[in-house]
PDB file of N, CA and C in Angstrom:
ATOM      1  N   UNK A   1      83.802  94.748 102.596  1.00  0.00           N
ATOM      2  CA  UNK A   1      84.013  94.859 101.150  1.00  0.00           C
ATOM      3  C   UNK A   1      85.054  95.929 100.874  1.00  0.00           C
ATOM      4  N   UNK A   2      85.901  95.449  99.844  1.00  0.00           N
ATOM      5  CA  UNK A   2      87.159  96.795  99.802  1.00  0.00           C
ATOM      6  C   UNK A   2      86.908  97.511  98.291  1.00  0.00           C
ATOM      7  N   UNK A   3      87.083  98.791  98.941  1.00  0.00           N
ATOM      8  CA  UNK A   3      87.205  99.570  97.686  1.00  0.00           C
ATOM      9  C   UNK A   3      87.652  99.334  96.459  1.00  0.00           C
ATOM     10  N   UNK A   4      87.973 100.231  95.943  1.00  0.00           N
ATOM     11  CA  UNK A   4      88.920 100.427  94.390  1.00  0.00           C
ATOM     12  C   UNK A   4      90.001 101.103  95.303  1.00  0.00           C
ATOM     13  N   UNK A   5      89.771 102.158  95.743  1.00  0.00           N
ATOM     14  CA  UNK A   5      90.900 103.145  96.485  1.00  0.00           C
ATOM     15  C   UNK A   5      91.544 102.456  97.237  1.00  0.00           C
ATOM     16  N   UNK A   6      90.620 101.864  97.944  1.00  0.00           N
ATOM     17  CA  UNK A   6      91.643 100.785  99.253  1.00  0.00           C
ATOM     18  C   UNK A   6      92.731 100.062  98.522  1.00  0.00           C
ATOM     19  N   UNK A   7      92.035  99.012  97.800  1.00  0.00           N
ATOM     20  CA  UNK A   7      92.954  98.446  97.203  1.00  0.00           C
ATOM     21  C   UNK A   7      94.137  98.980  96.553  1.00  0.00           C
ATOM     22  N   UNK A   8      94.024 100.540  95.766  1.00  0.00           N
ATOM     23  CA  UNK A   8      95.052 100.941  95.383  1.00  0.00           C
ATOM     24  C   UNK A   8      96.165 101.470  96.302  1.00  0.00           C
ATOM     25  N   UNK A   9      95.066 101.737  97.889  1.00  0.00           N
ATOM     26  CA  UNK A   9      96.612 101.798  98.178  1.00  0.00           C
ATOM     27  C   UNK A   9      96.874 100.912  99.232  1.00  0.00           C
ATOM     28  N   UNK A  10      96.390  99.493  99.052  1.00  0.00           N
ATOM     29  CA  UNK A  10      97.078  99.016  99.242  1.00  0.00           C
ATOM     30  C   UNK A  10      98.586  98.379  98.480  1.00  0.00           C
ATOM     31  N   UNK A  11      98.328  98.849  97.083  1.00  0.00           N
ATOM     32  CA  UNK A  11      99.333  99.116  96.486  1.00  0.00           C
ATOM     33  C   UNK A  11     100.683  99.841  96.522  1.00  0.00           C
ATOM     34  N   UNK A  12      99.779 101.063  96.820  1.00  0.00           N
ATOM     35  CA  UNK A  12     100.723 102.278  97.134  1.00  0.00           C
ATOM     36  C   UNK A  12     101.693 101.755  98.336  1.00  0.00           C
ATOM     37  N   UNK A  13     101.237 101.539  99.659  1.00  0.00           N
ATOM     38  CA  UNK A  13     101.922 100.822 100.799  1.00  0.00           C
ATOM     39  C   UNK A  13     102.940 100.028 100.045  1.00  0.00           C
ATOM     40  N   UNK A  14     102.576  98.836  99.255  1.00  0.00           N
ATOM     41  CA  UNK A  14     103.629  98.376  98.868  1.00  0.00           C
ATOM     42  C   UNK A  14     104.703  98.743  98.094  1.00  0.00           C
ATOM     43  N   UNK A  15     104.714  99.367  97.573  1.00  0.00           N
ATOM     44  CA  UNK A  15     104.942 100.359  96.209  1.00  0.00           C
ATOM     45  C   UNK A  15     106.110 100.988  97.222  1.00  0.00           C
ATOM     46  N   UNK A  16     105.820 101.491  98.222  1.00  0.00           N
ATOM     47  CA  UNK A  16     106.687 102.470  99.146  1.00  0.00           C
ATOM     48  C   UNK A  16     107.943 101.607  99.805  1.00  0.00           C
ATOM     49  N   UNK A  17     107.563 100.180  99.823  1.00  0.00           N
ATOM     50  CA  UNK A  17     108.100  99.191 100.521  1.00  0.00           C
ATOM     51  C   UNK A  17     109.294  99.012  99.463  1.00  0.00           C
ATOM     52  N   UNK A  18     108.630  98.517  98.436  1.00  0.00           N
ATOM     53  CA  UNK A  18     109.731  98.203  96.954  1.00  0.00           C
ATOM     54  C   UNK A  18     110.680  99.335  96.747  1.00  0.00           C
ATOM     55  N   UNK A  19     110.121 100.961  96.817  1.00  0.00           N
ATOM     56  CA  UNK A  19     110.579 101.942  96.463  1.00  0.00           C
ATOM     57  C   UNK A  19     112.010 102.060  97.838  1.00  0.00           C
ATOM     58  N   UNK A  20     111.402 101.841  98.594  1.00  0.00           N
ATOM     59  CA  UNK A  20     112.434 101.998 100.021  1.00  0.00           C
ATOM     60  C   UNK A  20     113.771 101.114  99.836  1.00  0.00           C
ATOM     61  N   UNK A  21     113.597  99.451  99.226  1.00  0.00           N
ATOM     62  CA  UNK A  21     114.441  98.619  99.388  1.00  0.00           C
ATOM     63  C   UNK A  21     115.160  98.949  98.222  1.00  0.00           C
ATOM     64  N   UNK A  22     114.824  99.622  97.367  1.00  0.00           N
ATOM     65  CA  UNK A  22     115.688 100.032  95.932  1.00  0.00           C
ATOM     66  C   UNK A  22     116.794 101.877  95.847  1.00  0.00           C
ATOM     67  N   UNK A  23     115.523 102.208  96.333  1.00  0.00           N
ATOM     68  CA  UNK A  23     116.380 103.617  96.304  1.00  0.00           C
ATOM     69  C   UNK A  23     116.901 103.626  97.321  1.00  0.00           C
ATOM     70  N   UNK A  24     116.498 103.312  98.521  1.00  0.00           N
ATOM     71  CA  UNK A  24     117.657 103.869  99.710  1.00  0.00           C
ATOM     72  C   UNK A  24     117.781 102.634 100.665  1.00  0.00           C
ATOM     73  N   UNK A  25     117.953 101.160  99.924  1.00  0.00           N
ATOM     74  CA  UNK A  25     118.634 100.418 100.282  1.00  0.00           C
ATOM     75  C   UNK A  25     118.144  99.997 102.188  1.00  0.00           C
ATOM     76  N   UNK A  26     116.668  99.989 102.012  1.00  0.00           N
ATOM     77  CA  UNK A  26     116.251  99.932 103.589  1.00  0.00           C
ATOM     78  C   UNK A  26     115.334  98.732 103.243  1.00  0.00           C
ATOM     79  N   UNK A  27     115.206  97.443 103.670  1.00  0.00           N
ATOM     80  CA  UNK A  27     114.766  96.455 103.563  1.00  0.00           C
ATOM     81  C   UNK A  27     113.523  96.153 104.819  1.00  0.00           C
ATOM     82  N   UNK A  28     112.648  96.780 104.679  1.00  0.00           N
ATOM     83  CA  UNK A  28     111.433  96.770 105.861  1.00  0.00           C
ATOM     84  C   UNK A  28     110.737  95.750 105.867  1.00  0.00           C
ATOM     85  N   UNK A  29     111.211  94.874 106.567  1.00  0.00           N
ATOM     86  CA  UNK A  29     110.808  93.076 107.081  1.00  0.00           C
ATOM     87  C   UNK A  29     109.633  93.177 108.266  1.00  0.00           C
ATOM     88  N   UNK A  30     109.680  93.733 108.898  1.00  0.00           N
ATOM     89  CA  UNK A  30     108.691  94.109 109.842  1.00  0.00           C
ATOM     90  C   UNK A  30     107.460  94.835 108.836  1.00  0.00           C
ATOM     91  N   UNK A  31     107.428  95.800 108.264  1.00  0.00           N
ATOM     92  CA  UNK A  31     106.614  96.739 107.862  1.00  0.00           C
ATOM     93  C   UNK A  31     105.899  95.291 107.041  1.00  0.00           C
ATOM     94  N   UNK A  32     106.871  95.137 106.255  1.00  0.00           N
ATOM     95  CA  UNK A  32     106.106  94.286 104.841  1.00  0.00           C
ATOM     96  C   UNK A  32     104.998  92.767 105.554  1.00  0.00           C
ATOM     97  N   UNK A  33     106.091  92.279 106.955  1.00  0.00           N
ATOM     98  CA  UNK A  33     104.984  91.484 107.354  1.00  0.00           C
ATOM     99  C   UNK A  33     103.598  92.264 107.784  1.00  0.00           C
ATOM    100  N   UNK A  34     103.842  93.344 109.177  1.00  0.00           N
ATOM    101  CA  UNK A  34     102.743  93.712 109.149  1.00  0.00           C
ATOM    102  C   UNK A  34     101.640  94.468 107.353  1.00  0.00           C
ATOM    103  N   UNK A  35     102.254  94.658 106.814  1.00  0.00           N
ATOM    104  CA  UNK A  35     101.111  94.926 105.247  1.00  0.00           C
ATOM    105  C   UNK A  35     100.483  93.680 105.328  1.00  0.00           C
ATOM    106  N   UNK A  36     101.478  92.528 105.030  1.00  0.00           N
ATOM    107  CA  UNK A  36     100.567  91.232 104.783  1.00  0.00           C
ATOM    108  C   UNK A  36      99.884  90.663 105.465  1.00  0.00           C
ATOM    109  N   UNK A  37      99.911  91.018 107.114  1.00  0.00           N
ATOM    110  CA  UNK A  37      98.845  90.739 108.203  1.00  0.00           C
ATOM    111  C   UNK A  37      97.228  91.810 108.134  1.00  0.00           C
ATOM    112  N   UNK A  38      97.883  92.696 107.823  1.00  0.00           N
ATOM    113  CA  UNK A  38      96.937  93.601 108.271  1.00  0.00           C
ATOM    114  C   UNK A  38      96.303  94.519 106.870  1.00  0.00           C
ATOM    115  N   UNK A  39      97.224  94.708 105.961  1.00  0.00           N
ATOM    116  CA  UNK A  39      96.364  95.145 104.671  1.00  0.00           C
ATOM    117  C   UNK A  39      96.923  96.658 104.605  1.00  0.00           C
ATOM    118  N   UNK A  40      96.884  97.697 103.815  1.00  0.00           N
ATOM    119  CA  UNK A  40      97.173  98.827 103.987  1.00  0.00           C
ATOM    120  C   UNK A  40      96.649 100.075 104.517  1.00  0.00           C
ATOM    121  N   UNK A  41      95.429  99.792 104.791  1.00  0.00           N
ATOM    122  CA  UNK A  41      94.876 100.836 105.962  1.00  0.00           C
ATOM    123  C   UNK A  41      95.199 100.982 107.365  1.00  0.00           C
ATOM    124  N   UNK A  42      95.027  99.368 107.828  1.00  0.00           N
ATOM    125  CA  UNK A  42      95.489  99.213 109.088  1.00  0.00           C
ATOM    126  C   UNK A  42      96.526  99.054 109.613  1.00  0.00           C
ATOM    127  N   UNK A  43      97.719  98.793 108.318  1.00  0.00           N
ATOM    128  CA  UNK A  43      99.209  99.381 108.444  1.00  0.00           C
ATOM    129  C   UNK A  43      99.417 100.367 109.248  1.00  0.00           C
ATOM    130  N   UNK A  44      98.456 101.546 108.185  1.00  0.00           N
ATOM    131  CA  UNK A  44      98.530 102.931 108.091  1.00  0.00           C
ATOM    132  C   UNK A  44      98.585 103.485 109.639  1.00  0.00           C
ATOM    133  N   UNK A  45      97.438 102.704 110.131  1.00  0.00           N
ATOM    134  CA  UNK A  45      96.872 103.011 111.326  1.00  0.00           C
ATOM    135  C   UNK A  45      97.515 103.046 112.628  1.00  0.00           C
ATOM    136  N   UNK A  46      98.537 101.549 112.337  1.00  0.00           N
ATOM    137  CA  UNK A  46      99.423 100.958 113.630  1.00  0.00           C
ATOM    138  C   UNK A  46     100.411 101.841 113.457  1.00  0.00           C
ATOM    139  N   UNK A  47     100.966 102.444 112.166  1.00  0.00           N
ATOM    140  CA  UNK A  47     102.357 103.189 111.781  1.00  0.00           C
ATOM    141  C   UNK A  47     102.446 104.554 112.544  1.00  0.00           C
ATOM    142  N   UNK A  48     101.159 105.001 112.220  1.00  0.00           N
ATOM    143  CA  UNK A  48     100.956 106.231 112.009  1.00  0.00           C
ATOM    144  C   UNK A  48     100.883 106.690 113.673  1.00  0.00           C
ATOM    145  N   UNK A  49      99.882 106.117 114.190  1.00  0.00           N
ATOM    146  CA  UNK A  49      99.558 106.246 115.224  1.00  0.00           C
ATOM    147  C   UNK A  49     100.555 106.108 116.343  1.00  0.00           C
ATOM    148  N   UNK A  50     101.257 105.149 116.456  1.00  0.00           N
ATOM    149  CA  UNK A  50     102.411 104.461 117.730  1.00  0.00           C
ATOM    150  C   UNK A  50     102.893 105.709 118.055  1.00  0.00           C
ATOM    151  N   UNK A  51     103.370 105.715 119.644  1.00  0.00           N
ATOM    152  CA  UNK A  51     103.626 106.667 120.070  1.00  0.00           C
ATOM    153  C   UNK A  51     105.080 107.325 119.207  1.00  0.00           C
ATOM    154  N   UNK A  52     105.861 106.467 119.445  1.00  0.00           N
ATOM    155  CA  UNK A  52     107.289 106.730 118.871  1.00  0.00           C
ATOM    156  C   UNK A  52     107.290 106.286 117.158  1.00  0.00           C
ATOM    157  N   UNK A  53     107.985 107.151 115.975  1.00  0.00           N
ATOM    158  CA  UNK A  53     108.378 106.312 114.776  1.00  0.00           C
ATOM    159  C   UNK A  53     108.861 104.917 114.685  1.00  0.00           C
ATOM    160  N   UNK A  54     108.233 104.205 113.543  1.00  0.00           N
ATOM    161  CA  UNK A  54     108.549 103.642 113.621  1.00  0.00           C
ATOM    162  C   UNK A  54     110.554 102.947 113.469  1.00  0.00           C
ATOM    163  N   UNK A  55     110.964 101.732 113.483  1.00  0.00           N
ATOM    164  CA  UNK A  55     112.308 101.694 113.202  1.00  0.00           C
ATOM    165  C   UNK A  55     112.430 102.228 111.715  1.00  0.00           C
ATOM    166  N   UNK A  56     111.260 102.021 110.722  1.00  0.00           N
ATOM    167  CA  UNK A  56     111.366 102.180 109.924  1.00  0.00           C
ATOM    168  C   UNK A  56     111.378 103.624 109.081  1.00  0.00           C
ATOM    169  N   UNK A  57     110.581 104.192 109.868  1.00  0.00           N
ATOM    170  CA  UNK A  57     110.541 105.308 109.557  1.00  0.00           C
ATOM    171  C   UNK A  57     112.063 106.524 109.982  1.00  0.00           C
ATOM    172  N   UNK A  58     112.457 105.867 111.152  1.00  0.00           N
ATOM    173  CA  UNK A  58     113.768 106.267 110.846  1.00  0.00           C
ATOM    174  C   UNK A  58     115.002 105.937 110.544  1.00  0.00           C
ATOM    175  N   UNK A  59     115.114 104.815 109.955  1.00  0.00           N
ATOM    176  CA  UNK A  59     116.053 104.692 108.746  1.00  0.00           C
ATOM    177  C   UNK A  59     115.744 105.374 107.748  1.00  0.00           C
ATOM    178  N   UNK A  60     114.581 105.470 107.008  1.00  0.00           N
ATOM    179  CA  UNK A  60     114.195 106.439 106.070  1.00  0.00           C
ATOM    180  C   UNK A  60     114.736 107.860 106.508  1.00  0.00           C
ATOM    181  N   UNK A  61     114.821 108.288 107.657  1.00  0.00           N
ATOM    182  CA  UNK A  61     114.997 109.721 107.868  1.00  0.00           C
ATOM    183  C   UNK A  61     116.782 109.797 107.966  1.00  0.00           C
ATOM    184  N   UNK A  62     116.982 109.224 108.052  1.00  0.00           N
ATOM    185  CA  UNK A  62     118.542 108.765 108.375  1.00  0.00           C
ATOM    186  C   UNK A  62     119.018 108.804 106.891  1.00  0.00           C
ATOM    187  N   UNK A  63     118.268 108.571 105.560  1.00  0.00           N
ATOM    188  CA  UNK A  63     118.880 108.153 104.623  1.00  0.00           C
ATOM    189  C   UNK A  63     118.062 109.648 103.679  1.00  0.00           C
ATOM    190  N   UNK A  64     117.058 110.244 104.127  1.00  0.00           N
ATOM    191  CA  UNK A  64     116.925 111.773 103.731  1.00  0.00           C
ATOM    192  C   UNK A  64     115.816 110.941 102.882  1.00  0.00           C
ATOM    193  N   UNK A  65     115.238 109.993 103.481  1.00  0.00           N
ATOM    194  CA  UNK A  65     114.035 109.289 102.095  1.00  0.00           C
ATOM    195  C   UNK A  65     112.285 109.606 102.878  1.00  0.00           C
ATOM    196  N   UNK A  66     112.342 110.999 103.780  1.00  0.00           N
ATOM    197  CA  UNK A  66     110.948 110.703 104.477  1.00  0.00           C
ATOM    198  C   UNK A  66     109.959 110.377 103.383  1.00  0.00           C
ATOM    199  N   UNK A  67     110.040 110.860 102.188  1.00  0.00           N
ATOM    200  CA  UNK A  67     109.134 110.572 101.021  1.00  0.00           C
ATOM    201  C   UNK A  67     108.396 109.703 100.851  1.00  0.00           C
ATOM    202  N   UNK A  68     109.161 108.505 101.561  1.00  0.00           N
ATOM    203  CA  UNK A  68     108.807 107.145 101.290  1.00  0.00           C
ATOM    204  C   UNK A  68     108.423 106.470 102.330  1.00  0.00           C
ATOM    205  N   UNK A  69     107.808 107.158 103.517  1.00  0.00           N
ATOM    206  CA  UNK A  69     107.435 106.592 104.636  1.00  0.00           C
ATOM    207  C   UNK A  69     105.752 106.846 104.669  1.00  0.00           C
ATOM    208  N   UNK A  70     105.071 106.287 105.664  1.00  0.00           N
ATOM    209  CA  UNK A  70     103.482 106.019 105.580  1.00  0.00           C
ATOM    210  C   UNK A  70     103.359 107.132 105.663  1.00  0.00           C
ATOM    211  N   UNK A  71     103.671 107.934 106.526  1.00  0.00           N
ATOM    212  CA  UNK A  71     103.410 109.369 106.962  1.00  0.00           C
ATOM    213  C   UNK A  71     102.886 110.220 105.597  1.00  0.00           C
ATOM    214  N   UNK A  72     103.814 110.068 104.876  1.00  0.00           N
ATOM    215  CA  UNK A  72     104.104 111.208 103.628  1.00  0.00           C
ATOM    216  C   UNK A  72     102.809 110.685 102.900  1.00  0.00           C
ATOM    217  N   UNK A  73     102.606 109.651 102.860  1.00  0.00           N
ATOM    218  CA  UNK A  73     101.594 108.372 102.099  1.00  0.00           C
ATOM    219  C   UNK A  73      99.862 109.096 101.977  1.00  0.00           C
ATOM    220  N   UNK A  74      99.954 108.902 103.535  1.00  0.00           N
ATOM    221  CA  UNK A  74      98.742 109.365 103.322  1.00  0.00           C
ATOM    222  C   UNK A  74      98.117 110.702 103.439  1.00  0.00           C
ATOM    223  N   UNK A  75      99.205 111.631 103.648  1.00  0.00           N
ATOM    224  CA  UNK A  75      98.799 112.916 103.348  1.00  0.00           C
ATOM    225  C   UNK A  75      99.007 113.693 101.883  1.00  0.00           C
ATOM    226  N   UNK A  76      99.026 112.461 101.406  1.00  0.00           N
ATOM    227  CA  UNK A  76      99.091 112.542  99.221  1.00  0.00           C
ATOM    228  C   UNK A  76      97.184 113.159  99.578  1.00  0.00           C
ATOM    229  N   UNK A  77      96.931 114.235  98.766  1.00  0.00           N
ATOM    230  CA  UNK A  77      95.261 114.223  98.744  1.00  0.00           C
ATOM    231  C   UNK A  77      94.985 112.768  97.600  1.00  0.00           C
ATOM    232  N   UNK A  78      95.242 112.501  97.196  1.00  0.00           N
ATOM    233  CA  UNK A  78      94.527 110.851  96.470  1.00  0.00           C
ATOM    234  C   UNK A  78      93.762 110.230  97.555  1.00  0.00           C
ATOM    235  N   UNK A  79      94.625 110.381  99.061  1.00  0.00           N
ATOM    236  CA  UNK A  79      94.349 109.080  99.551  1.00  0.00           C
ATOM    237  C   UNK A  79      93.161 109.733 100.770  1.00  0.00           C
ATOM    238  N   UNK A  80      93.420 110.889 100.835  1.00  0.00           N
ATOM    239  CA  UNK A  80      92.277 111.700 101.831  1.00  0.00           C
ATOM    240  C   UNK A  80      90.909 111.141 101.904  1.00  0.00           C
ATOM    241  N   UNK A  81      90.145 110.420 100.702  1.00  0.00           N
ATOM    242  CA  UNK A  81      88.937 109.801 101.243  1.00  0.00           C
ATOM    243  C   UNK A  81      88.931 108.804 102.257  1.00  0.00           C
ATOM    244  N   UNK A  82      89.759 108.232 102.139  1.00  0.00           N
ATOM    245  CA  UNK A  82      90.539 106.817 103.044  1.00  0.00           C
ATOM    246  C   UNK A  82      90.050 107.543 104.534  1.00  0.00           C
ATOM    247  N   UNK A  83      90.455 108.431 104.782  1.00  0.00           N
ATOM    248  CA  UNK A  83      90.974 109.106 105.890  1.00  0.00           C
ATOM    249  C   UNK A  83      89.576 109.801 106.612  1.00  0.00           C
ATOM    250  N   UNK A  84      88.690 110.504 105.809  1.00  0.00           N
ATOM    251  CA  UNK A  84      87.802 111.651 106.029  1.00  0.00           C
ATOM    252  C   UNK A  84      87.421 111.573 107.505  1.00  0.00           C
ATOM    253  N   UNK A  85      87.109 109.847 108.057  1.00  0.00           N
ATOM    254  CA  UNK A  85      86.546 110.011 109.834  1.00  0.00           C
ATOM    255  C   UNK A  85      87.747 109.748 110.744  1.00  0.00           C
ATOM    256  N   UNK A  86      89.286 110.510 110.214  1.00  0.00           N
ATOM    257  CA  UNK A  86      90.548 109.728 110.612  1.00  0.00           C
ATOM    258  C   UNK A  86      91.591 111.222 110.902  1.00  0.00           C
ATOM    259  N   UNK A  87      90.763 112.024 111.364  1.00  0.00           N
ATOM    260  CA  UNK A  87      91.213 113.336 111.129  1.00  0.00           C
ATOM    261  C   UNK A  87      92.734 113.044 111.927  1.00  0.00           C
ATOM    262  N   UNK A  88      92.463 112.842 112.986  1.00  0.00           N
ATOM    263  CA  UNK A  88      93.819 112.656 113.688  1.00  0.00           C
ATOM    264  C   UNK A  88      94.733 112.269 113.419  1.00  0.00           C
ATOM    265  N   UNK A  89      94.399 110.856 112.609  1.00  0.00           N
ATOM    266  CA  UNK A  89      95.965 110.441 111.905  1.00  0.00           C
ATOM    267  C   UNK A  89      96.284 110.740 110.984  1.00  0.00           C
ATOM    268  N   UNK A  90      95.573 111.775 110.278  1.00  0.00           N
ATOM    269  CA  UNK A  90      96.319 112.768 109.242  1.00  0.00           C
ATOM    270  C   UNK A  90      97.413 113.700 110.242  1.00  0.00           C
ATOM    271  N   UNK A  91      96.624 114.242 111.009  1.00  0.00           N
ATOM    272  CA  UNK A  91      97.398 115.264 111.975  1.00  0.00           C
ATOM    273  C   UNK A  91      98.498 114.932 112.744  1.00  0.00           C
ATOM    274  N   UNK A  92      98.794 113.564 113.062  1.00  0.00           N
ATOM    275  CA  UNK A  92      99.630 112.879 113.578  1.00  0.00           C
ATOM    276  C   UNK A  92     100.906 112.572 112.619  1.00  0.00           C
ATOM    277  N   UNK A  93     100.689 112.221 111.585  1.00  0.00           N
ATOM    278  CA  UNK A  93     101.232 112.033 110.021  1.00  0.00           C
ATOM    279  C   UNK A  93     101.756 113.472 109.880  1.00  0.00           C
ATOM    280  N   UNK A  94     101.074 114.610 110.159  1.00  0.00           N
ATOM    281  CA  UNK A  94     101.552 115.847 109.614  1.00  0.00           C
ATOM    282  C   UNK A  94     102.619 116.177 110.398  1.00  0.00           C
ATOM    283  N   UNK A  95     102.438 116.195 111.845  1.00  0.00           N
ATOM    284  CA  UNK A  95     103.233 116.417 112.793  1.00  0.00           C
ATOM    285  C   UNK A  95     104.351 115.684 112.792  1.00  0.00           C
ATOM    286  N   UNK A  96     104.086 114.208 112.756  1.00  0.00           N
ATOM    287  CA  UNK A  96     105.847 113.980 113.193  1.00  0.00           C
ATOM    288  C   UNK A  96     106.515 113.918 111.656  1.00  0.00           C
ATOM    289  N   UNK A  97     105.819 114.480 110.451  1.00  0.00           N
ATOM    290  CA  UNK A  97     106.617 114.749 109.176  1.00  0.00           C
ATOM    291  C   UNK A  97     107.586 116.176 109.879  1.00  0.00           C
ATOM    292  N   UNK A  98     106.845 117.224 110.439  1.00  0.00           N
ATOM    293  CA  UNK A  98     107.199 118.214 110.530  1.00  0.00           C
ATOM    294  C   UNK A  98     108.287 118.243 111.448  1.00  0.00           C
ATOM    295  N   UNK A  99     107.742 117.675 112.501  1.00  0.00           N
ATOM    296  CA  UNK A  99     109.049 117.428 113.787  1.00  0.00           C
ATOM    297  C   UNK A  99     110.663 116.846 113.156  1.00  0.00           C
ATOM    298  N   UNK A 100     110.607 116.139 112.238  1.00  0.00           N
ATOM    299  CA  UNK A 100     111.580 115.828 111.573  1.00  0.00           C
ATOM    300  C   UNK A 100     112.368 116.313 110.059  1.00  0.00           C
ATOM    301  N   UNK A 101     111.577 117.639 110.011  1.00  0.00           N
ATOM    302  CA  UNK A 101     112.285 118.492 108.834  1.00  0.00           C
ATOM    303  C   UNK A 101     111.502 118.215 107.811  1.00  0.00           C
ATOM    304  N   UNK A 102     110.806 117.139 107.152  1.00  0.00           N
ATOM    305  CA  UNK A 102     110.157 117.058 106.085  1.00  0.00           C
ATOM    306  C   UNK A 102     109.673 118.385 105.068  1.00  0.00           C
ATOM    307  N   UNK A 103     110.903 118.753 104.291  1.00  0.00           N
ATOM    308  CA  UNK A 103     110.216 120.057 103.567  1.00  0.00           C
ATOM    309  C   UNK A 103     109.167 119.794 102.515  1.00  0.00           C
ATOM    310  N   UNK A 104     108.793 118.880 102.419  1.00  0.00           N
ATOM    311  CA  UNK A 104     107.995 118.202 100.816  1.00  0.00           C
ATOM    312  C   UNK A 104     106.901 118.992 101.488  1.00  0.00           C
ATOM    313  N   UNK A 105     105.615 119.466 100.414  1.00  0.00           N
ATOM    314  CA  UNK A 105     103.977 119.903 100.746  1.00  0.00           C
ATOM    315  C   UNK A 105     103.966 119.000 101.016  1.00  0.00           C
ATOM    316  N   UNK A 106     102.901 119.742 102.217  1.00  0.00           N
ATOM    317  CA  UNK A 106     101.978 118.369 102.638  1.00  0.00           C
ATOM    318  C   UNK A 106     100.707 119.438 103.721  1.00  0.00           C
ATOM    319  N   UNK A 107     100.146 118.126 102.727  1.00  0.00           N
ATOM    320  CA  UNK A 107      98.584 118.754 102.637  1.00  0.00           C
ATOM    321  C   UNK A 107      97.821 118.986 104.389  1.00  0.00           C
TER     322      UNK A 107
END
């Protein structure tokens, strides 16, 4: 059964997708299929987690848009309930924000 939250972000995921192909002109065909396979948690999960960034995530970094990558996503506190038995892939999310300059807070 899915949340209210889930669902919103599974919004949000998309939201980031739309936001990506408009402001900085990065068209994530891969990302958007996996959303529609897998939903936005378990996006979150495959993104976040993989050893290396994704392609997507660095075109975003290439174009100065980390803002708009999963990473940044779910370390919004909104989405922290999502997360609470997921400690790691917050920490994973935090880290390779950091490894790559990301000055934005983050939680």
């Amino acid at each position: 059964m899915s949340t209210n939250l889930e669902a919103e972000f599974d919004a949000a995921m998309m939201q980031i997708y739309v936001r990506a192909k408009k402001e900085a002109g990065y068209s994530a065909t891969r990302y958007l299929q996996t959303l529609h396979d897998n939903r936005g948690l378990d996006t979150a999960r495959i993104l976040v987690k993989a050893e290396q960034p994704s392609e997507g995530y660095s075109a975003l970094w290439e174009r100065g848009r980390l803002d708009l990558t999963v990473e940044a996503l779910v370390l919004q506190p909104k989405w922290q309930p999502l997360f609470t038995e997921e400690l790691e892939l917050l920490e994973c999310a935090r880290q390779r924000l950091v490894k790559y300059s990301y000055n934005e807070k983050i939680s």
